[in-house]
PDB file of N, CA and C in Angstrom:
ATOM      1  N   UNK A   1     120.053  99.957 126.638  1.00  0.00           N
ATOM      2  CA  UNK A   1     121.388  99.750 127.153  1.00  0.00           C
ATOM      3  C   UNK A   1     122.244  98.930 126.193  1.00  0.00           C
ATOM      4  N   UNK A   2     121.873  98.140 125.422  1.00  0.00           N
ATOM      5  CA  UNK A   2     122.501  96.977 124.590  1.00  0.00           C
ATOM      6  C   UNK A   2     122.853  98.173 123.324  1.00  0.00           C
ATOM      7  N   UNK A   3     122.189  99.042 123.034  1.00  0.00           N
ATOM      8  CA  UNK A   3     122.705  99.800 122.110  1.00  0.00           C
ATOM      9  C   UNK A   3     124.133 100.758 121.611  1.00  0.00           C
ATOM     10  N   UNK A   4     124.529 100.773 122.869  1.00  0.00           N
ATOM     11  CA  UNK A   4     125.669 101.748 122.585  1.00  0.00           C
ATOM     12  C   UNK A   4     126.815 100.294 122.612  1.00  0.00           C
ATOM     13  N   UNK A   5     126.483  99.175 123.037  1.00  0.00           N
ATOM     14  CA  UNK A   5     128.171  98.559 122.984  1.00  0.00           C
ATOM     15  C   UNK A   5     127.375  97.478 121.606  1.00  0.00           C
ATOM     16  N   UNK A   6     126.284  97.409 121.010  1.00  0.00           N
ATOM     17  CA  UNK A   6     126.142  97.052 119.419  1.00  0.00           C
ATOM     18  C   UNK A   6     127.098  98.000 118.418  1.00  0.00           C
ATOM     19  N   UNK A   7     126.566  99.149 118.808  1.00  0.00           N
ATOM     20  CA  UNK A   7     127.070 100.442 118.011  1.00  0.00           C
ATOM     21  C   UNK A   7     128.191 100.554 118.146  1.00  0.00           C
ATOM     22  N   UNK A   8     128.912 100.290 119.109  1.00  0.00           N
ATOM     23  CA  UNK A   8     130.513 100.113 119.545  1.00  0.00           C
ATOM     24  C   UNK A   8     131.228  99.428 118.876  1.00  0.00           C
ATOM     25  N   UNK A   9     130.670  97.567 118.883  1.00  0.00           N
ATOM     26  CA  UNK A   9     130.989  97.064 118.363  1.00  0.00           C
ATOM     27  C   UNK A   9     131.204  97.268 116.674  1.00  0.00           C
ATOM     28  N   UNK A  10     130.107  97.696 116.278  1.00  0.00           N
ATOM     29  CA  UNK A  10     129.981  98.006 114.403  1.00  0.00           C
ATOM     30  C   UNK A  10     130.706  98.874 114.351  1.00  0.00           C
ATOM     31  N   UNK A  11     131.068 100.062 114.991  1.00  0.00           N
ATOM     32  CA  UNK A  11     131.887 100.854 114.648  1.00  0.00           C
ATOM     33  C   UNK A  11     132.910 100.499 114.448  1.00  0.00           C
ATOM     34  N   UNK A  12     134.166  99.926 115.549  1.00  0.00           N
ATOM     35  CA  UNK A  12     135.288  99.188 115.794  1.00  0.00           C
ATOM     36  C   UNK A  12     135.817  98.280 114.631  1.00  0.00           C
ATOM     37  N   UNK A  13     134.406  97.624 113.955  1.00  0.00           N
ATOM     38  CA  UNK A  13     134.822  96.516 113.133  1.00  0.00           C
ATOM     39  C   UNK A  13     134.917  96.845 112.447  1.00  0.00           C
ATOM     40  N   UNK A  14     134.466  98.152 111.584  1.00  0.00           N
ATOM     41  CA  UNK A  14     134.389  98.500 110.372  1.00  0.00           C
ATOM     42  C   UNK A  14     135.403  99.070 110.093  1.00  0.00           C
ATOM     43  N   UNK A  15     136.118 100.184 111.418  1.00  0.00           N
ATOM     44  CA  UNK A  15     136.897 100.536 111.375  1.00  0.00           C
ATOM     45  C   UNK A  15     138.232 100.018 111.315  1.00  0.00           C
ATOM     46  N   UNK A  16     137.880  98.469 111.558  1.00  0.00           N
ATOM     47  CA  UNK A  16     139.256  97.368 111.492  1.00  0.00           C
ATOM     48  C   UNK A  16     139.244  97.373 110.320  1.00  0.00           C
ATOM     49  N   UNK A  17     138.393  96.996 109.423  1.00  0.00           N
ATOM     50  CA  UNK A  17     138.383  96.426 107.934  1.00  0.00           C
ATOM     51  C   UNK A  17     138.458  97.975 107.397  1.00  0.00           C
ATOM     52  N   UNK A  18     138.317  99.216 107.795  1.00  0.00           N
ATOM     53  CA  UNK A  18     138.789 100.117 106.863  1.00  0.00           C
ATOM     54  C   UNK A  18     140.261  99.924 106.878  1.00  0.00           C
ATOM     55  N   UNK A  19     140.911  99.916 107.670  1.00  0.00           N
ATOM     56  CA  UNK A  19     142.356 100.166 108.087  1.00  0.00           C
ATOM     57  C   UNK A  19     143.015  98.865 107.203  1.00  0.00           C
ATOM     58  N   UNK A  20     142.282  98.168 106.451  1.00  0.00           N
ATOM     59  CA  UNK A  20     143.067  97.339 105.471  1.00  0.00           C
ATOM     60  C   UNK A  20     142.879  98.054 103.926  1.00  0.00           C
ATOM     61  N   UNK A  21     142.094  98.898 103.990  1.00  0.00           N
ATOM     62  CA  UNK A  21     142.509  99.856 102.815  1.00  0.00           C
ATOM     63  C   UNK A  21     141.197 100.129 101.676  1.00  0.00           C
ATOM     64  N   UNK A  22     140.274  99.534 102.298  1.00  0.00           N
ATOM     65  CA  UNK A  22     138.792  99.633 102.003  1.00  0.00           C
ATOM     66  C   UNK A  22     137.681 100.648 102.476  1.00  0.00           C
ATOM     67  N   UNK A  23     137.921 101.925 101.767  1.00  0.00           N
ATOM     68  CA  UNK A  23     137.063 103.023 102.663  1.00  0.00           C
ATOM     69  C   UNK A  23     135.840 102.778 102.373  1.00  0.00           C
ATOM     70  N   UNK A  24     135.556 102.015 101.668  1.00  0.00           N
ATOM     71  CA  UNK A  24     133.793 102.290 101.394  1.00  0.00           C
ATOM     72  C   UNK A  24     133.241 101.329 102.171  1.00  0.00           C
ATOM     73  N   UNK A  25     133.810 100.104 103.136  1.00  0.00           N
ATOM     74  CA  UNK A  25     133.166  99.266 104.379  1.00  0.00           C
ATOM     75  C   UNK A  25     133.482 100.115 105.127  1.00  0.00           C
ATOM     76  N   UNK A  26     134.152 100.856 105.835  1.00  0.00           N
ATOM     77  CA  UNK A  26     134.633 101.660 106.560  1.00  0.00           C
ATOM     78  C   UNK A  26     133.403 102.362 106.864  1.00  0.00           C
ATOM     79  N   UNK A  27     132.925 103.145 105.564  1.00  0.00           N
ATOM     80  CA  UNK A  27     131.787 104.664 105.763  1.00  0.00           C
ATOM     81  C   UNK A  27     130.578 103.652 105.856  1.00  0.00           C
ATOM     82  N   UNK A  28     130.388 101.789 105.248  1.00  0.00           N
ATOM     83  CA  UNK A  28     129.418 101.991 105.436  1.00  0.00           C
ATOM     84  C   UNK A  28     128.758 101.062 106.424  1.00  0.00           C
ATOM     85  N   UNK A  29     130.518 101.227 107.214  1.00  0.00           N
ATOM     86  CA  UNK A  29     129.972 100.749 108.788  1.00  0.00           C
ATOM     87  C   UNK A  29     129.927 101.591 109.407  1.00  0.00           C
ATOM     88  N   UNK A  30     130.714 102.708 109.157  1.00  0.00           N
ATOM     89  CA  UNK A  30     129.549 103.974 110.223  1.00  0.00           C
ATOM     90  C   UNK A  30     128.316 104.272 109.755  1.00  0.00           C
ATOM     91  N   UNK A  31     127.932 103.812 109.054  1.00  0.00           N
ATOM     92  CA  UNK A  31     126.473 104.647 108.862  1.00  0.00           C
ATOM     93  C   UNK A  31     125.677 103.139 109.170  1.00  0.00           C
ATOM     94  N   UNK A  32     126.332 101.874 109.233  1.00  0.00           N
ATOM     95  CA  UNK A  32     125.865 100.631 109.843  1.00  0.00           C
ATOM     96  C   UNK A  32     125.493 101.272 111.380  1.00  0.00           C
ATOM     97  N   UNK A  33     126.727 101.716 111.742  1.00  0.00           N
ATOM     98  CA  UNK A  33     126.588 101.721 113.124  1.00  0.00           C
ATOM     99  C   UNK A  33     125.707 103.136 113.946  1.00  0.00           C
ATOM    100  N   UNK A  34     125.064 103.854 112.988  1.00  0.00           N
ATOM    101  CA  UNK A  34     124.453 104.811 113.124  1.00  0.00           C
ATOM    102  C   UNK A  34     123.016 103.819 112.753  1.00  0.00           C
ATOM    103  N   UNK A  35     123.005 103.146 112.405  1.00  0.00           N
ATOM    104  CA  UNK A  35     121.180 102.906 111.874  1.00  0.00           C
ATOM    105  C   UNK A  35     120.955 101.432 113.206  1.00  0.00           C
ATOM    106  N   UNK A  36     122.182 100.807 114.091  1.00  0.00           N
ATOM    107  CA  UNK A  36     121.994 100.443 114.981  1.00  0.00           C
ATOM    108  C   UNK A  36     121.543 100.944 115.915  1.00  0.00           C
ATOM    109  N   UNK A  37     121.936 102.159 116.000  1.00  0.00           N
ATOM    110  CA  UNK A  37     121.515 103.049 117.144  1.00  0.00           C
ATOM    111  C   UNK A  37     120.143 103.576 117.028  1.00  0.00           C
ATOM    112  N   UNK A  38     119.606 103.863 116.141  1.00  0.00           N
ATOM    113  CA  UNK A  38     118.530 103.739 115.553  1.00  0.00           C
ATOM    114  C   UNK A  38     117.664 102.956 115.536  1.00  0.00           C
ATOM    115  N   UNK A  39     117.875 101.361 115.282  1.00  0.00           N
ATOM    116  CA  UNK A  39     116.952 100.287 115.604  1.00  0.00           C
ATOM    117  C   UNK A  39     116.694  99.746 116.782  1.00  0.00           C
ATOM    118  N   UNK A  40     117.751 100.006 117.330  1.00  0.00           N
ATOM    119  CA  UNK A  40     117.089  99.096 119.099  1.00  0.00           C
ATOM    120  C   UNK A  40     116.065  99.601 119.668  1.00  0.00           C
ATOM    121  N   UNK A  41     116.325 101.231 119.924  1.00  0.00           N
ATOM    122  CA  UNK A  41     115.208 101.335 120.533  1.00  0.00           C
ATOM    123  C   UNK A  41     113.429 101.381 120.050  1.00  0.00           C
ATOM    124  N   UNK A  42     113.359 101.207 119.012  1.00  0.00           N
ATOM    125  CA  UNK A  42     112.210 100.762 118.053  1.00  0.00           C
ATOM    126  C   UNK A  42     111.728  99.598 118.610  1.00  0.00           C
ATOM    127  N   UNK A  43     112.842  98.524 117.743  1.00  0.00           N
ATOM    128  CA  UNK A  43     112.542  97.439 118.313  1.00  0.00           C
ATOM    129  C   UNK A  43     112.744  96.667 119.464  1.00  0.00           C
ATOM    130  N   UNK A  44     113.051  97.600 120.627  1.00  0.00           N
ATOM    131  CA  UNK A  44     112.416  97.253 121.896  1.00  0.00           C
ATOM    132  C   UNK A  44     111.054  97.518 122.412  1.00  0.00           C
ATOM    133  N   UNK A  45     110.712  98.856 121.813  1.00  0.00           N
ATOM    134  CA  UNK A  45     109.173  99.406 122.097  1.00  0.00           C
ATOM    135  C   UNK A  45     108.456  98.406 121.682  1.00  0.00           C
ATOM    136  N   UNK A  46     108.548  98.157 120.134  1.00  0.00           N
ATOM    137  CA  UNK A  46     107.967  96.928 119.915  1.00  0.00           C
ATOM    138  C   UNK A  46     108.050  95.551 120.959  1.00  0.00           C
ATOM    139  N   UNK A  47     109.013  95.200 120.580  1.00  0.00           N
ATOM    140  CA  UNK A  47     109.515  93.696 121.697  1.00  0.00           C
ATOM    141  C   UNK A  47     108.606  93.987 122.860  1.00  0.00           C
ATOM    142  N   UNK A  48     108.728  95.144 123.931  1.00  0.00           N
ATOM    143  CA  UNK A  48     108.043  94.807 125.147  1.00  0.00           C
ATOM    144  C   UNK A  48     106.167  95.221 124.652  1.00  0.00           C
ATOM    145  N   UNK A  49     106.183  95.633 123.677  1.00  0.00           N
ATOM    146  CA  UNK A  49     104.393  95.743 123.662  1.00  0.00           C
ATOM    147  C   UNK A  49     103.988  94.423 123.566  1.00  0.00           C
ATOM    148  N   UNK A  50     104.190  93.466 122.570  1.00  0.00           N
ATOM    149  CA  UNK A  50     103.995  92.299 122.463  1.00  0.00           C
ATOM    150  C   UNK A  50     104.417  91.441 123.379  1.00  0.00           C
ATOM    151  N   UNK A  51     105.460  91.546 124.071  1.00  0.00           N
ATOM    152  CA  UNK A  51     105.553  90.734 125.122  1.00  0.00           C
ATOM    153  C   UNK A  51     104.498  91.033 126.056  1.00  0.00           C
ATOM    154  N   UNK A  52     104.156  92.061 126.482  1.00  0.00           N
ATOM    155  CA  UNK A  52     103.235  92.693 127.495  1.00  0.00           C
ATOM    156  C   UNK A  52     101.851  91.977 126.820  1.00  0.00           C
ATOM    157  N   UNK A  53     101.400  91.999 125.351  1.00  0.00           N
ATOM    158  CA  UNK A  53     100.273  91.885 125.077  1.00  0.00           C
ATOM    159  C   UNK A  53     100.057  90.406 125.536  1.00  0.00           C
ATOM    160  N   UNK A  54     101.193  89.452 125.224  1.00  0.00           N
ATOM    161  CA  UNK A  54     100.966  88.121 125.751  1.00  0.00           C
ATOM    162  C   UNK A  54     100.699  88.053 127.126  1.00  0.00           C
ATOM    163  N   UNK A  55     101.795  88.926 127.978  1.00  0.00           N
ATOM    164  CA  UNK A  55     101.002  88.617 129.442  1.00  0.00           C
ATOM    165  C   UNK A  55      99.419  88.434 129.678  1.00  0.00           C
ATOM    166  N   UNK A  56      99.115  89.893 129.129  1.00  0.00           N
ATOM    167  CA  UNK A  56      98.064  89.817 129.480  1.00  0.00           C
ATOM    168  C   UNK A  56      96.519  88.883 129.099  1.00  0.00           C
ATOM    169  N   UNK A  57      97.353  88.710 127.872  1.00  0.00           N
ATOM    170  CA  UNK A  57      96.437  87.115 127.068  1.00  0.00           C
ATOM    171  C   UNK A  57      96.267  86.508 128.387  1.00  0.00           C
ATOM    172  N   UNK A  58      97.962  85.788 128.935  1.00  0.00           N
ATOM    173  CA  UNK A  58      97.496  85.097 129.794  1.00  0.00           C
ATOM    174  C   UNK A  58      97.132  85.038 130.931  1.00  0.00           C
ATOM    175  N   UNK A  59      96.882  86.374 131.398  1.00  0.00           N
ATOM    176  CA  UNK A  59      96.230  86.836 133.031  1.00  0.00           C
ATOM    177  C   UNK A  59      94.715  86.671 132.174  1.00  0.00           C
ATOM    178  N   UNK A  60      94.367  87.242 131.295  1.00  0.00           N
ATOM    179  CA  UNK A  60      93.025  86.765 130.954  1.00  0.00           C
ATOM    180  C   UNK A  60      92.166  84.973 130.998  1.00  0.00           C
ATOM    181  N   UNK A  61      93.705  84.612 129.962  1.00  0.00           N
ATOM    182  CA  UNK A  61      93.009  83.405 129.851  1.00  0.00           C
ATOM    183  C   UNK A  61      92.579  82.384 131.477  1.00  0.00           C
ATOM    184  N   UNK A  62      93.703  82.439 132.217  1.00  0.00           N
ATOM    185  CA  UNK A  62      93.795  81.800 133.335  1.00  0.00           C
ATOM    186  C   UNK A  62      93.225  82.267 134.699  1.00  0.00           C
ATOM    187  N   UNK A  63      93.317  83.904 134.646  1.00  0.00           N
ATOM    188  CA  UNK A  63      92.230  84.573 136.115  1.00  0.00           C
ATOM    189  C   UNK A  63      91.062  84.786 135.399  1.00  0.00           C
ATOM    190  N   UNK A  64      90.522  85.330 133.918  1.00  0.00           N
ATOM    191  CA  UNK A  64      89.529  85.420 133.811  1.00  0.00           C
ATOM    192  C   UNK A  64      88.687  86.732 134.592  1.00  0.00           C
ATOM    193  N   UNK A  65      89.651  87.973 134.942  1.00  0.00           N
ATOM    194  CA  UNK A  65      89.051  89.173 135.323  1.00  0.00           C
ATOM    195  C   UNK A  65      88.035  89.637 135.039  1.00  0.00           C
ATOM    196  N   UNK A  66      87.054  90.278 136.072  1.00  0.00           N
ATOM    197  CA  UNK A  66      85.310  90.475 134.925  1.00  0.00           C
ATOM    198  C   UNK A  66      85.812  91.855 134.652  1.00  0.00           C
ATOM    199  N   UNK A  67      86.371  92.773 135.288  1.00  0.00           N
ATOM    200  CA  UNK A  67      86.872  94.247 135.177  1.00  0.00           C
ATOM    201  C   UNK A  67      88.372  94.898 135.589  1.00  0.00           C
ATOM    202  N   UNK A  68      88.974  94.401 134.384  1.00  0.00           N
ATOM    203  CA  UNK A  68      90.596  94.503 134.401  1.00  0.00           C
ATOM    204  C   UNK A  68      90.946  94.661 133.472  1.00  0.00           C
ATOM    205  N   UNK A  69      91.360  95.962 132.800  1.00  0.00           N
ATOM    206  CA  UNK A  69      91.907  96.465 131.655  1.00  0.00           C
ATOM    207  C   UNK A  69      93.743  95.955 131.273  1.00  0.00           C
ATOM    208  N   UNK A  70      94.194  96.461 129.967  1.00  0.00           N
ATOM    209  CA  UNK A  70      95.452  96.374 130.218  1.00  0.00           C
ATOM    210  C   UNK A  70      96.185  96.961 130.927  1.00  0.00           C
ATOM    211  N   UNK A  71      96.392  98.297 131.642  1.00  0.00           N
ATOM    212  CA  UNK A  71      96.832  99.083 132.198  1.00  0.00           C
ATOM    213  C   UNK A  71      96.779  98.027 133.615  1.00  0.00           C
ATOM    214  N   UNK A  72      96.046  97.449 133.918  1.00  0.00           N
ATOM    215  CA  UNK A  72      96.245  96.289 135.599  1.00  0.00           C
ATOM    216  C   UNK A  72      96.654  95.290 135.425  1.00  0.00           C
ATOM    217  N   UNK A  73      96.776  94.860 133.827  1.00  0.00           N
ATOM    218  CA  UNK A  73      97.395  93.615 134.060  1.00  0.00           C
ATOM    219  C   UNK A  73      99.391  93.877 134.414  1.00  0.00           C
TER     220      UNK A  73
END
């Protein structure tokens, strides 16, 4: 969800600073704002695996399950 108003934003700005007469920030904030769109959702997959992996560190460390995979924590 955070991706399209990042991408919004980079677009907009670049497109401010083209409009002072600089096409080459211009193109290479659209293609900024194309490789935003591109990274979030990566690095969210990432972000929540590792966040998830810590949960479950700590359902381990503290319940100590004898038969509880990651999929239950």
């Amino acid at each position: 969800m955070a991706a399209a108003p990042a991408t919004l934003l980079v677009l907009v700005l670049s497109l401010v600073t083209g409009l002072s007469g600089d096409a080459t920030s211009a193109i290479g904030g659209i293609v900024g704002a194309f490789a935003v769109l591109l990274r979030y959702p990566i690095a969210t997959a990432i972000g929540l695996s590792v966040v998830a992996g810590l949960y479950h560190l700590l359902v381990l460390l503290i319940l100590r399950p004898s038969n509880a995979g990651f999929g239950t924590t």
